[in-house]
PDB file of N, CA and C in Angstrom:
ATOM      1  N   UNK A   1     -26.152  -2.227  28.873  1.00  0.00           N
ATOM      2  CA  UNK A   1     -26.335  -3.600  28.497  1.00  0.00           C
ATOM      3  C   UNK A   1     -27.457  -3.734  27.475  1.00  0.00           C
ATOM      4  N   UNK A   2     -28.573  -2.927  27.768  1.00  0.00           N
ATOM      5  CA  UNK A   2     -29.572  -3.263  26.943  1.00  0.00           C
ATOM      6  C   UNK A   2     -28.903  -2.633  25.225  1.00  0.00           C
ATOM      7  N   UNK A   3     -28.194  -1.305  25.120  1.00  0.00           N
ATOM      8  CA  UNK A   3     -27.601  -1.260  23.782  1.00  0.00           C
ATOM      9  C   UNK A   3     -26.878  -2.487  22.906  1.00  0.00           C
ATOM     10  N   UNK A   4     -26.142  -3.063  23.605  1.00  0.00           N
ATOM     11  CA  UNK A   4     -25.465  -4.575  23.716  1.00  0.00           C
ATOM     12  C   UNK A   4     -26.665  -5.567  22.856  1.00  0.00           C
ATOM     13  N   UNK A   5     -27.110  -6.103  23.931  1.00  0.00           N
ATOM     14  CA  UNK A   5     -28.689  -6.458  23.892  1.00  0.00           C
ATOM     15  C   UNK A   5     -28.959  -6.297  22.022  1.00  0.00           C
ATOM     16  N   UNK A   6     -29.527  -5.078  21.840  1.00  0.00           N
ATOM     17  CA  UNK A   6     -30.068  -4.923  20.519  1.00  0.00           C
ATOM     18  C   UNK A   6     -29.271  -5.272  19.642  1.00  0.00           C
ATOM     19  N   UNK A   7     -27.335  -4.660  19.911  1.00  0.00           N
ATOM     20  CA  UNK A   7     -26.763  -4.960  18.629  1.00  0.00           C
ATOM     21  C   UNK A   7     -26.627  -6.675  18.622  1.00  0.00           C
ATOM     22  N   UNK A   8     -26.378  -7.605  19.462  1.00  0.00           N
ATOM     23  CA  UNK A   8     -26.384  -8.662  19.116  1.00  0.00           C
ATOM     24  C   UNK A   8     -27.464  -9.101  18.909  1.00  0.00           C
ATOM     25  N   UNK A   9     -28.528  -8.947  18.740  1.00  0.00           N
ATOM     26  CA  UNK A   9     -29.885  -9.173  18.972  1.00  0.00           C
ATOM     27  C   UNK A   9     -30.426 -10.532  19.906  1.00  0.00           C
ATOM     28  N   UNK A  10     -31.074 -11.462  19.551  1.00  0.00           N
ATOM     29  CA  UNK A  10     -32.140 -12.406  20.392  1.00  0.00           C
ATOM     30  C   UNK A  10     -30.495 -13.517  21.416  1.00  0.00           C
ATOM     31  N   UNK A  11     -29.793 -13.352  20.375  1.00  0.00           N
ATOM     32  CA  UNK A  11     -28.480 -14.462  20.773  1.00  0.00           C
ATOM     33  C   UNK A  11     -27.868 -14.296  22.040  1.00  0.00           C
ATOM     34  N   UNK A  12     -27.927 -12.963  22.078  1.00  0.00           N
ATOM     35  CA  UNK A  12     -27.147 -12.810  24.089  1.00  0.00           C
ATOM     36  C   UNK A  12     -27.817 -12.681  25.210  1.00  0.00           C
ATOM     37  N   UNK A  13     -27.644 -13.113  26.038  1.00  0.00           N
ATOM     38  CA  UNK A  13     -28.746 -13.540  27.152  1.00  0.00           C
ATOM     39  C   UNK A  13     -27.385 -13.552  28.446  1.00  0.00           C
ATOM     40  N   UNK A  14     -27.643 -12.144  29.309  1.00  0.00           N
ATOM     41  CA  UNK A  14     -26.789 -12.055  29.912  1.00  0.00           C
ATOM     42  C   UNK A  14     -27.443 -12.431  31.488  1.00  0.00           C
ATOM     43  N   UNK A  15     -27.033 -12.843  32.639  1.00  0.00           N
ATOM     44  CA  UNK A  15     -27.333 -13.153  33.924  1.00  0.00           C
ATOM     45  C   UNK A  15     -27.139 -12.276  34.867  1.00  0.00           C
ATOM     46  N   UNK A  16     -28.516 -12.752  35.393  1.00  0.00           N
ATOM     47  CA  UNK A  16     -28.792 -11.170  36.548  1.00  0.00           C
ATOM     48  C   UNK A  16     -27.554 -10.974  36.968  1.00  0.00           C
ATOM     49  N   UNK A  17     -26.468 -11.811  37.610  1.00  0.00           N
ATOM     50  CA  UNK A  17     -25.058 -11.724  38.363  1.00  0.00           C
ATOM     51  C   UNK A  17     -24.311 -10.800  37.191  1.00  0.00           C
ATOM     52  N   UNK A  18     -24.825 -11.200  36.104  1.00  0.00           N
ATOM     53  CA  UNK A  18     -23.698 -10.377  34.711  1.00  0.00           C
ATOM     54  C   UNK A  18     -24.675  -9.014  34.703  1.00  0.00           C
ATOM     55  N   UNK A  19     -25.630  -8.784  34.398  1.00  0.00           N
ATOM     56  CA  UNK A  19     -26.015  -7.145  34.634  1.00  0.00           C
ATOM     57  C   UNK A  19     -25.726  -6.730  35.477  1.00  0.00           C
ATOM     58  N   UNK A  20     -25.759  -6.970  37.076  1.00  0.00           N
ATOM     59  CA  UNK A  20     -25.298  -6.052  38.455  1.00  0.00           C
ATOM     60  C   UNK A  20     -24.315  -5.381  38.049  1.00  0.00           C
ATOM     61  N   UNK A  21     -23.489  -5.639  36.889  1.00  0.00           N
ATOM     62  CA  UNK A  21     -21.940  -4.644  37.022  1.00  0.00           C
ATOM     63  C   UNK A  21     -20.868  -5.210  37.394  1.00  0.00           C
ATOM     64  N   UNK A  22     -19.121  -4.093  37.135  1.00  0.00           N
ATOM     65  CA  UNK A  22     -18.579  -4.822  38.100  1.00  0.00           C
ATOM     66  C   UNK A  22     -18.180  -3.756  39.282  1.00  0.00           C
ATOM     67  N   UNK A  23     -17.475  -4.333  40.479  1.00  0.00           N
ATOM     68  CA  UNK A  23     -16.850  -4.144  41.465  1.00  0.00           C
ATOM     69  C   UNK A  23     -16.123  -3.851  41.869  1.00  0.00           C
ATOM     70  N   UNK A  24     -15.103  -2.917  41.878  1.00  0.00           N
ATOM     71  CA  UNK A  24     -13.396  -3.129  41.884  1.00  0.00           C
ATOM     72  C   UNK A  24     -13.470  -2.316  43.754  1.00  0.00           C
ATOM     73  N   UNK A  25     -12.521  -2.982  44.102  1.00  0.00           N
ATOM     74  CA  UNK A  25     -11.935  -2.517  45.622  1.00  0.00           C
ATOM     75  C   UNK A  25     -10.781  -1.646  45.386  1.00  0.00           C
ATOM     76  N   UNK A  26     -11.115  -0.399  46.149  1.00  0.00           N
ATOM     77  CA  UNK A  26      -9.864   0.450  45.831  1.00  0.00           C
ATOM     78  C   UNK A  26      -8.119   0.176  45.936  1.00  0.00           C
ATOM     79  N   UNK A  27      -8.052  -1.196  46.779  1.00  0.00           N
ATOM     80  CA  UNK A  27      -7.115  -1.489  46.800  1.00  0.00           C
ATOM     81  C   UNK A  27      -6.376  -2.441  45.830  1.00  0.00           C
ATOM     82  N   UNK A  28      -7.086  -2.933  45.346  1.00  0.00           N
ATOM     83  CA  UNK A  28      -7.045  -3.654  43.891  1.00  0.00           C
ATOM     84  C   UNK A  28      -6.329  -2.795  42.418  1.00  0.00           C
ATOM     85  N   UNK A  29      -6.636  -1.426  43.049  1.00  0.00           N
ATOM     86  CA  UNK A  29      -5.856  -0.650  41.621  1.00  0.00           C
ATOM     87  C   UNK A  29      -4.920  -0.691  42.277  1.00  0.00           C
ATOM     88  N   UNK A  30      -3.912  -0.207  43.240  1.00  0.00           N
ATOM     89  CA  UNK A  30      -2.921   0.267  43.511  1.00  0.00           C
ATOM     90  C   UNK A  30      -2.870   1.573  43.328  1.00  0.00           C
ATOM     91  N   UNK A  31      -1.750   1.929  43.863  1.00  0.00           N
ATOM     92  CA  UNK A  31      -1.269   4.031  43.883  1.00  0.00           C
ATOM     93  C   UNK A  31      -0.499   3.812  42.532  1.00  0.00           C
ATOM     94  N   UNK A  32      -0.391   3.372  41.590  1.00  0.00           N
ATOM     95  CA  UNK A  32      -0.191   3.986  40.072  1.00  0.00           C
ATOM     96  C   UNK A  32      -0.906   3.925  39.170  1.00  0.00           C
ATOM     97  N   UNK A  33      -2.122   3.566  39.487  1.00  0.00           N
ATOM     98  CA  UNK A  33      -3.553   3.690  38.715  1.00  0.00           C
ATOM     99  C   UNK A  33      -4.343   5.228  39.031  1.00  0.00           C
ATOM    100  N   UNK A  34      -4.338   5.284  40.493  1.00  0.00           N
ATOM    101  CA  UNK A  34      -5.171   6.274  40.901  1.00  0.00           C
ATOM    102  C   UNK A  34      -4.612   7.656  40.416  1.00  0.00           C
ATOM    103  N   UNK A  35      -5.831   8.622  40.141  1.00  0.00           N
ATOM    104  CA  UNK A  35      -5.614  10.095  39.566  1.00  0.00           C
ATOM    105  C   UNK A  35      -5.792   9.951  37.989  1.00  0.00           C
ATOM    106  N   UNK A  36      -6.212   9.102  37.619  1.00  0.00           N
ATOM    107  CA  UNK A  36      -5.590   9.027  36.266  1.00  0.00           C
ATOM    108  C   UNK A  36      -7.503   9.129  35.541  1.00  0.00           C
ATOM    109  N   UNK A  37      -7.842  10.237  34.741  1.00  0.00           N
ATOM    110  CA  UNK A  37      -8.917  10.529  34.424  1.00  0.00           C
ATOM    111  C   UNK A  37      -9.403   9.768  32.744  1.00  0.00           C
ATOM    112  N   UNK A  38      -8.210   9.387  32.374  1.00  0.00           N
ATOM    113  CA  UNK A  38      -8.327   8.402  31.030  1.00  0.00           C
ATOM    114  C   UNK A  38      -8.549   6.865  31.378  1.00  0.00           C
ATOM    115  N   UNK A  39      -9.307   6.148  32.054  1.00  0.00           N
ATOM    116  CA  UNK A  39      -9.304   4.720  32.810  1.00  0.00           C
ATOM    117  C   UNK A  39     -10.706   4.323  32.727  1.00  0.00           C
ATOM    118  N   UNK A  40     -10.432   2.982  32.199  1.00  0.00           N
ATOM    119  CA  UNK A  40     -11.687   1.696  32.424  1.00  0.00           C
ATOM    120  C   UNK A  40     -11.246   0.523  32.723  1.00  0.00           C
ATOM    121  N   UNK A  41     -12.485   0.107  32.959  1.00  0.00           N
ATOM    122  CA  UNK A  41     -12.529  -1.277  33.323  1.00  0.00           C
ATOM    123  C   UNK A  41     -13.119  -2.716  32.333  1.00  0.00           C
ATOM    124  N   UNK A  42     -12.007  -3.205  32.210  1.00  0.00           N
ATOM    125  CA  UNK A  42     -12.386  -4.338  30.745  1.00  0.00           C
ATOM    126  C   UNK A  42     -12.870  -5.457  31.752  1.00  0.00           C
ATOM    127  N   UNK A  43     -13.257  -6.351  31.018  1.00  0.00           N
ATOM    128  CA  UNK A  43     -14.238  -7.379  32.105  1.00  0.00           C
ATOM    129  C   UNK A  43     -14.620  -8.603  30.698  1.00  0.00           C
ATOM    130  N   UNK A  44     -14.028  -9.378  30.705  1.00  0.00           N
ATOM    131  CA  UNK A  44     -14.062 -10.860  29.588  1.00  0.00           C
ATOM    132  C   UNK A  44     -15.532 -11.437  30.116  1.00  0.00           C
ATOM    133  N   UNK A  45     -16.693 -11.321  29.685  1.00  0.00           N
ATOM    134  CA  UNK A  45     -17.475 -12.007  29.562  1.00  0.00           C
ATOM    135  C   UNK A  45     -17.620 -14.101  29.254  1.00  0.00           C
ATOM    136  N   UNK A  46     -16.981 -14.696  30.532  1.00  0.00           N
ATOM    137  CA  UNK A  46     -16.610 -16.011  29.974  1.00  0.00           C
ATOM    138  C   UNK A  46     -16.694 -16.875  31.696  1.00  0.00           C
ATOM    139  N   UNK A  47     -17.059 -17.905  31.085  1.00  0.00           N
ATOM    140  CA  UNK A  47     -16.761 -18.873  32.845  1.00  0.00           C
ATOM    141  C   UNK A  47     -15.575 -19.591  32.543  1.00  0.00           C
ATOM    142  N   UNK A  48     -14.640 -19.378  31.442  1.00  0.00           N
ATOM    143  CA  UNK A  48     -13.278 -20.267  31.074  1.00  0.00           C
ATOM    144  C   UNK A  48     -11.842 -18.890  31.837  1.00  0.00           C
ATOM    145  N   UNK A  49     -11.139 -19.622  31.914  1.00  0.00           N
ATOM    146  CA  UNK A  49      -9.952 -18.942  32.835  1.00  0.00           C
ATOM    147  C   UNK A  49      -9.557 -18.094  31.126  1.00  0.00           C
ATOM    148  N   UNK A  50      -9.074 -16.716  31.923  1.00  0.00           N
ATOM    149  CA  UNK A  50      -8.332 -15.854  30.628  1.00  0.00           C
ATOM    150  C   UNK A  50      -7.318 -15.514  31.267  1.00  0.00           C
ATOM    151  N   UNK A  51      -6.384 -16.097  29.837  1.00  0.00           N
ATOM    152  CA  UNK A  51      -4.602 -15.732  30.123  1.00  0.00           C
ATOM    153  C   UNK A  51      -4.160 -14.437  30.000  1.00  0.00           C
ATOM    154  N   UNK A  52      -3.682 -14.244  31.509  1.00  0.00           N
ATOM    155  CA  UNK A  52      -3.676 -12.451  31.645  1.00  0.00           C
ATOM    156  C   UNK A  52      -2.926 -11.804  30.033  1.00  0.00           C
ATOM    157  N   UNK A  53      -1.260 -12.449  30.782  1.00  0.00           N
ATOM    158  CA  UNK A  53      -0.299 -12.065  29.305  1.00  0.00           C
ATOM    159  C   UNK A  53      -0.745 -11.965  27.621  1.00  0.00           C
ATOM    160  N   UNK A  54      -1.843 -13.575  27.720  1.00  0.00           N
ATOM    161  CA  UNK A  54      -2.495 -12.685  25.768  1.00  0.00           C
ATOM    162  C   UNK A  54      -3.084 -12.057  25.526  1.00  0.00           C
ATOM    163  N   UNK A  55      -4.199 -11.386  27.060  1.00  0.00           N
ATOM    164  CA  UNK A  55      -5.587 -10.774  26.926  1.00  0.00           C
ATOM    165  C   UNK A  55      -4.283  -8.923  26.760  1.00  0.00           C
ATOM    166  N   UNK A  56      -3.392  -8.695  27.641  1.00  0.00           N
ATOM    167  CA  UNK A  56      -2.496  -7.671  27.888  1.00  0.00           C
ATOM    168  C   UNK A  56      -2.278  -7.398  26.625  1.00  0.00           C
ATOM    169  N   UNK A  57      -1.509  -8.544  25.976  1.00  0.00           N
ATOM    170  CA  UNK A  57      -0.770  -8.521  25.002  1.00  0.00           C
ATOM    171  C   UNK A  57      -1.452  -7.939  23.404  1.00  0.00           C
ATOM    172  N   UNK A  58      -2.869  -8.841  23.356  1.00  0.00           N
ATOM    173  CA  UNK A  58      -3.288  -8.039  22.448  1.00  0.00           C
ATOM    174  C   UNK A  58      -4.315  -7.010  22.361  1.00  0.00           C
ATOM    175  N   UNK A  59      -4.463  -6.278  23.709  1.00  0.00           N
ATOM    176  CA  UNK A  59      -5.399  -5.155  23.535  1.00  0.00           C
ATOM    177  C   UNK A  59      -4.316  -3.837  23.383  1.00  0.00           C
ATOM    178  N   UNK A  60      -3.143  -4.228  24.298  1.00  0.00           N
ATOM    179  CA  UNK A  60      -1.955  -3.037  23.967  1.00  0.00           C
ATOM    180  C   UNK A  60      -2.181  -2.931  22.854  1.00  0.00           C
ATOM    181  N   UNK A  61      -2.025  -3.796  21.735  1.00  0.00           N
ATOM    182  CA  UNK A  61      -1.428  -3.335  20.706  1.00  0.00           C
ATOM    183  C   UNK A  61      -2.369  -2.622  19.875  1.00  0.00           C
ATOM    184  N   UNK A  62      -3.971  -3.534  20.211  1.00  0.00           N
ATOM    185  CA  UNK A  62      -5.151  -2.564  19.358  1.00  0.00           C
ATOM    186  C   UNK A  62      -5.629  -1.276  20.504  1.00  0.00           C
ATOM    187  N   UNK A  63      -5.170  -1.058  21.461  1.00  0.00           N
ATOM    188  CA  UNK A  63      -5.636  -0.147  21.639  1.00  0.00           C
ATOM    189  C   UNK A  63      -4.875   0.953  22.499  1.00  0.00           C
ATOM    190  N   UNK A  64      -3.265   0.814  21.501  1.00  0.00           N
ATOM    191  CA  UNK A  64      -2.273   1.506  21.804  1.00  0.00           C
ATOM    192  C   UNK A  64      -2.660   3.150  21.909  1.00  0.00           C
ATOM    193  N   UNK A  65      -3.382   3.714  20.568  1.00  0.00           N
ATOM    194  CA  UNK A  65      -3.125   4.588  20.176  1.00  0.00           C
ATOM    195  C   UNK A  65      -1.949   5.530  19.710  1.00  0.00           C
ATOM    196  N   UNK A  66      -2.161   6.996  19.914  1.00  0.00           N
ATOM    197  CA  UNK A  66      -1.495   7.956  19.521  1.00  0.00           C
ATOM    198  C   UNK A  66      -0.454   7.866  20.663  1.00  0.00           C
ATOM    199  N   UNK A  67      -0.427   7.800  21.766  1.00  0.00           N
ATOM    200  CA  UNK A  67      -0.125   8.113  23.383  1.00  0.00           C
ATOM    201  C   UNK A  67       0.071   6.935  24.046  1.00  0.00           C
ATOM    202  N   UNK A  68      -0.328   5.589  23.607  1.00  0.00           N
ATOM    203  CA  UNK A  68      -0.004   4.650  24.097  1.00  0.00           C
ATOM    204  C   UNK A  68      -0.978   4.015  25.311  1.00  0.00           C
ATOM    205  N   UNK A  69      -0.857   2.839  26.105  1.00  0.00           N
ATOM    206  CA  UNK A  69      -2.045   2.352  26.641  1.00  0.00           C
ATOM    207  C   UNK A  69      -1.327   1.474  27.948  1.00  0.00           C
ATOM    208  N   UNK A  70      -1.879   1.326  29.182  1.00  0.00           N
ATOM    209  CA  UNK A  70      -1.286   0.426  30.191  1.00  0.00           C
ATOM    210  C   UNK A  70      -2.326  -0.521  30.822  1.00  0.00           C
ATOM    211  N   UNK A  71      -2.084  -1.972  30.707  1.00  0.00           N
ATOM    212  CA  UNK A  71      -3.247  -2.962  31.221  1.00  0.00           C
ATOM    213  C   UNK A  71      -2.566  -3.203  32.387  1.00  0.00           C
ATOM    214  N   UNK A  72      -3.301  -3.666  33.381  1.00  0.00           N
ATOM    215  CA  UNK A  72      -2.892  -4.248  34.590  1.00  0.00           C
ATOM    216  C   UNK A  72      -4.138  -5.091  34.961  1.00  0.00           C
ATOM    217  N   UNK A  73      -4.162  -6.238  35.049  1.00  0.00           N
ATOM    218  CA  UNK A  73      -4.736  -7.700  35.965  1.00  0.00           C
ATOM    219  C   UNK A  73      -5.213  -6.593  37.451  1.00  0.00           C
ATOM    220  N   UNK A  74      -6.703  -7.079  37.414  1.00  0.00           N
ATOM    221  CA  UNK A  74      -7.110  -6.690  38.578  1.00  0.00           C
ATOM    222  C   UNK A  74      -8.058  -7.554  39.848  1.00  0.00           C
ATOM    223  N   UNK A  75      -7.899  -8.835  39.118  1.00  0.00           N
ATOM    224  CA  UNK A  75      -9.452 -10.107  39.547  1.00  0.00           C
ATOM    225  C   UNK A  75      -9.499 -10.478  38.341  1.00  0.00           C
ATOM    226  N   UNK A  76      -9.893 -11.686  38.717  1.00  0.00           N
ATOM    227  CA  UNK A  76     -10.736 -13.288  37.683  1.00  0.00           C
ATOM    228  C   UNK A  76     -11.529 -12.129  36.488  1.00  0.00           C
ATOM    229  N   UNK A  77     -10.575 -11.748  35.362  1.00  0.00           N
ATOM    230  CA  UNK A  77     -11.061 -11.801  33.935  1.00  0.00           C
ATOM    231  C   UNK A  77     -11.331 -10.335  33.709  1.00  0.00           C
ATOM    232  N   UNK A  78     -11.317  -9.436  34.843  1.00  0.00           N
ATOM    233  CA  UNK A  78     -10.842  -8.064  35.411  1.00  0.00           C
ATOM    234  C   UNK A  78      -9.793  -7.546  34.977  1.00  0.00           C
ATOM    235  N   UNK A  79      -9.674  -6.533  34.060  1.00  0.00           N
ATOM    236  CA  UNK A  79      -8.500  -5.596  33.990  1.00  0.00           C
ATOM    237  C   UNK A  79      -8.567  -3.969  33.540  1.00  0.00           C
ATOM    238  N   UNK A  80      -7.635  -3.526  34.412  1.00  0.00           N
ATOM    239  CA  UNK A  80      -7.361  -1.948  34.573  1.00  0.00           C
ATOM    240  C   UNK A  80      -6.956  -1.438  33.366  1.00  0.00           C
ATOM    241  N   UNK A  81      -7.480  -0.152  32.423  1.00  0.00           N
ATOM    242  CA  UNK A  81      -7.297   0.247  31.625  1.00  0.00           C
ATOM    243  C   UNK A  81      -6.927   1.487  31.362  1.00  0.00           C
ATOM    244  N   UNK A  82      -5.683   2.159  31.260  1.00  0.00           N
ATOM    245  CA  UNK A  82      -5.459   3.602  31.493  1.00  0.00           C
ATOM    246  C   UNK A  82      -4.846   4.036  30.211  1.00  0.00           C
ATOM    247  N   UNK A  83      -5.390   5.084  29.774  1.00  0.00           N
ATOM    248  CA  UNK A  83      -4.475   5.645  28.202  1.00  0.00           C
ATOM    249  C   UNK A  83      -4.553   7.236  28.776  1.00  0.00           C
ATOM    250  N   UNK A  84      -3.118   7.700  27.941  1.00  0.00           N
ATOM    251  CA  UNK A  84      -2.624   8.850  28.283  1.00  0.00           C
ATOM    252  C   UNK A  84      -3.339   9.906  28.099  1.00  0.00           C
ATOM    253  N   UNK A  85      -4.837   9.682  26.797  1.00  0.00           N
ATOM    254  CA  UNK A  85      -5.284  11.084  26.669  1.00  0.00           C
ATOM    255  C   UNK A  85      -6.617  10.352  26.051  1.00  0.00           C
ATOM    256  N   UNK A  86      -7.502  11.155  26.590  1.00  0.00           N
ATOM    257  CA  UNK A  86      -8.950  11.140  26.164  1.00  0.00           C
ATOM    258  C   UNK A  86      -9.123  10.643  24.758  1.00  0.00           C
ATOM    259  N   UNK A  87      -8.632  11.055  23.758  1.00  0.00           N
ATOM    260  CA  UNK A  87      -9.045  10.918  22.262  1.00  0.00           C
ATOM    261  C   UNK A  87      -8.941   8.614  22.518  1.00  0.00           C
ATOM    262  N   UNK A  88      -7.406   8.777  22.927  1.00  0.00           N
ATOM    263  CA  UNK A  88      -6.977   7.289  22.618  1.00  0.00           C
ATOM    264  C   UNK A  88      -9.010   6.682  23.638  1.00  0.00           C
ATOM    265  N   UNK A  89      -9.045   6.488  24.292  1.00  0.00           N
ATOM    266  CA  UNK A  89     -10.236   6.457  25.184  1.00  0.00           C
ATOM    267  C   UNK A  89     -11.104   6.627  24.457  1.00  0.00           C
ATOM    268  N   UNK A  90     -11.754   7.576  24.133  1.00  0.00           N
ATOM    269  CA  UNK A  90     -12.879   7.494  23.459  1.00  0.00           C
ATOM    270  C   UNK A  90     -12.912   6.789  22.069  1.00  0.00           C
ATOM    271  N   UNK A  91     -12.086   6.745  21.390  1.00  0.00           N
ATOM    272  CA  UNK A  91     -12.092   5.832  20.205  1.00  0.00           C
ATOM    273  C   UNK A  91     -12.027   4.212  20.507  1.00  0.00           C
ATOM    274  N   UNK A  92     -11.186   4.176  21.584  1.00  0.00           N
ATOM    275  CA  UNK A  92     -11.841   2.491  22.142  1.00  0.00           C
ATOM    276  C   UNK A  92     -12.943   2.448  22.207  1.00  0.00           C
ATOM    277  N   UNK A  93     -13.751   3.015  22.856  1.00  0.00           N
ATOM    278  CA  UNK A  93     -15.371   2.853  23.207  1.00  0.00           C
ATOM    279  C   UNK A  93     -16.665   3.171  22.348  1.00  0.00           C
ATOM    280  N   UNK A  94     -15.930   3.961  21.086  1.00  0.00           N
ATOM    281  CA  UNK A  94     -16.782   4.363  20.184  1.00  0.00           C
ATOM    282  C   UNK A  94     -16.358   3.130  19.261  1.00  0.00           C
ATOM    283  N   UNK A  95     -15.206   1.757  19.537  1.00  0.00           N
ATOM    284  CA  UNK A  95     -15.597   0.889  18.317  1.00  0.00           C
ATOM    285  C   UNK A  95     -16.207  -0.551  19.321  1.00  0.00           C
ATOM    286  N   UNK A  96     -16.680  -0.394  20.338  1.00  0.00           N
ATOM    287  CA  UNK A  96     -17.331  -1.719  20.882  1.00  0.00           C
ATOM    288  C   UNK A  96     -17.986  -2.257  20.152  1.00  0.00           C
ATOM    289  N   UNK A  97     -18.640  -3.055  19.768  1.00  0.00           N
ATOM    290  CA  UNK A  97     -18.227  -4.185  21.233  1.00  0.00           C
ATOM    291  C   UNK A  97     -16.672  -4.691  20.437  1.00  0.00           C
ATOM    292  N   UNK A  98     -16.478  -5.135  21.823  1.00  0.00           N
ATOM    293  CA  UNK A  98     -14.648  -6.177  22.026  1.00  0.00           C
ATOM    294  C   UNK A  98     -15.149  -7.501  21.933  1.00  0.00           C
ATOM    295  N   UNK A  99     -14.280  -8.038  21.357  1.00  0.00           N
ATOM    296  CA  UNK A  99     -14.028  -9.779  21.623  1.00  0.00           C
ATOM    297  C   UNK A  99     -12.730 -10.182  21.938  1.00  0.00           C
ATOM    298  N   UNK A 100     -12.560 -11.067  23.062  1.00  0.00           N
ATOM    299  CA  UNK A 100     -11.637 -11.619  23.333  1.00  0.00           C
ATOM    300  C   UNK A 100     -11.780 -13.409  23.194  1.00  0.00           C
ATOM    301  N   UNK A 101     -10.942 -13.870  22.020  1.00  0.00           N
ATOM    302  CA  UNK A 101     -11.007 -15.034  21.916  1.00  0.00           C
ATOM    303  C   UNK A 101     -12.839 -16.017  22.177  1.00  0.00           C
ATOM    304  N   UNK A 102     -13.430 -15.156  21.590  1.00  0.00           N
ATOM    305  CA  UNK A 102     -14.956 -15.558  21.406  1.00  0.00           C
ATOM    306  C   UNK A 102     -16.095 -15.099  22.301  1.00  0.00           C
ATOM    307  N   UNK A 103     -14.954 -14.094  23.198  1.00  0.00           N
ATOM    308  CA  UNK A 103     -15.991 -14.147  24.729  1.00  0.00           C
ATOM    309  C   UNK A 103     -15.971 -12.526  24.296  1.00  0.00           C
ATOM    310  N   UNK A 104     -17.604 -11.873  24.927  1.00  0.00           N
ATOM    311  CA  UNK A 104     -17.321 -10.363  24.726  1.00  0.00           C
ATOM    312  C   UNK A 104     -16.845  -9.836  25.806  1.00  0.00           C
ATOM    313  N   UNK A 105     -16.367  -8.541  25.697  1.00  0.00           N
ATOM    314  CA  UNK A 105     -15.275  -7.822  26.630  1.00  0.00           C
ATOM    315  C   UNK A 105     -16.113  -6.265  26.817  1.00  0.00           C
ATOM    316  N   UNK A 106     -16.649  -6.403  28.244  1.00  0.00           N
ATOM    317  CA  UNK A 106     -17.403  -5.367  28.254  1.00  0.00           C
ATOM    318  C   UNK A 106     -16.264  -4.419  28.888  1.00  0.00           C
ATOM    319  N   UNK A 107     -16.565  -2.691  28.820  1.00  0.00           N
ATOM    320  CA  UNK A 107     -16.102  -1.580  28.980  1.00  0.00           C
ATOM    321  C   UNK A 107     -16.780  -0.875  30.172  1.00  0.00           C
ATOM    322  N   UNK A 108     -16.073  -0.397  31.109  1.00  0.00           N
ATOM    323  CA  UNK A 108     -16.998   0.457  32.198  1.00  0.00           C
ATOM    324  C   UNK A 108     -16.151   1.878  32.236  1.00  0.00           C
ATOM    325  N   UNK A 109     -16.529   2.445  32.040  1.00  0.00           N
ATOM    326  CA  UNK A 109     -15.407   3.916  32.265  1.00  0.00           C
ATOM    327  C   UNK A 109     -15.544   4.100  33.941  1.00  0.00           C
ATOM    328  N   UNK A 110     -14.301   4.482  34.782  1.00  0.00           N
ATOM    329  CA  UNK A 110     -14.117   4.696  35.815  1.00  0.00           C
ATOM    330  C   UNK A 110     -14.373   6.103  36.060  1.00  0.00           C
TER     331      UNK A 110
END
């Protein structure tokens, strides 16, 4: 967070509840998530409701890759992120920060 922090500089001001992290319950992925060593966790920085289907819709496509990419809804603004091979993965995370419709979209690798 604090890298975050610097690149936006004085303007973002995140809440103790927003630094703690997030949470996921193992039952919340389901058995076709688990095993899978290419996976994060996206998380919409926003107190406004996010529409699963456009948030799905347009990270597939930017962050299809070579191998392709699978979102799944996991909780309020929460979603599961699995790509077939490391490279697709690390090039998501090496172009952060995300925006989703004005709100930032933080990354947690699982």
């Amino acid at each position: 967070m604090d890298e975050l922090e610097r690149r936006f500089g004085s303007r973002l001001r995140l809440s103790e509840k927003e630094r703690v992290g997030i949470q996921i319950a193992e039952e919340e992925c389901g058995d076709f998530w688990k095993g899978s060593q290419f996976t994060m966790v996206a998380r919409v920085l926003t107190n406004r409701a996010v529409h699963r289907d456009g948030f799905i819709s347009v990270f597939s496509r930017l962050w299809k890759g070579v191998d392709g990419v699978s979102i799944k809804e996991i909780g309020d603004r929460r979603f599961l992120v699995r790509f077939a091979n490391k490279q697709d993965k690390l090039r998501v995370l090496d172009m952060e920060p995300w925006t989703f419709r004005e709100s930032l979209v933080i990354l947690a690798e699982t």
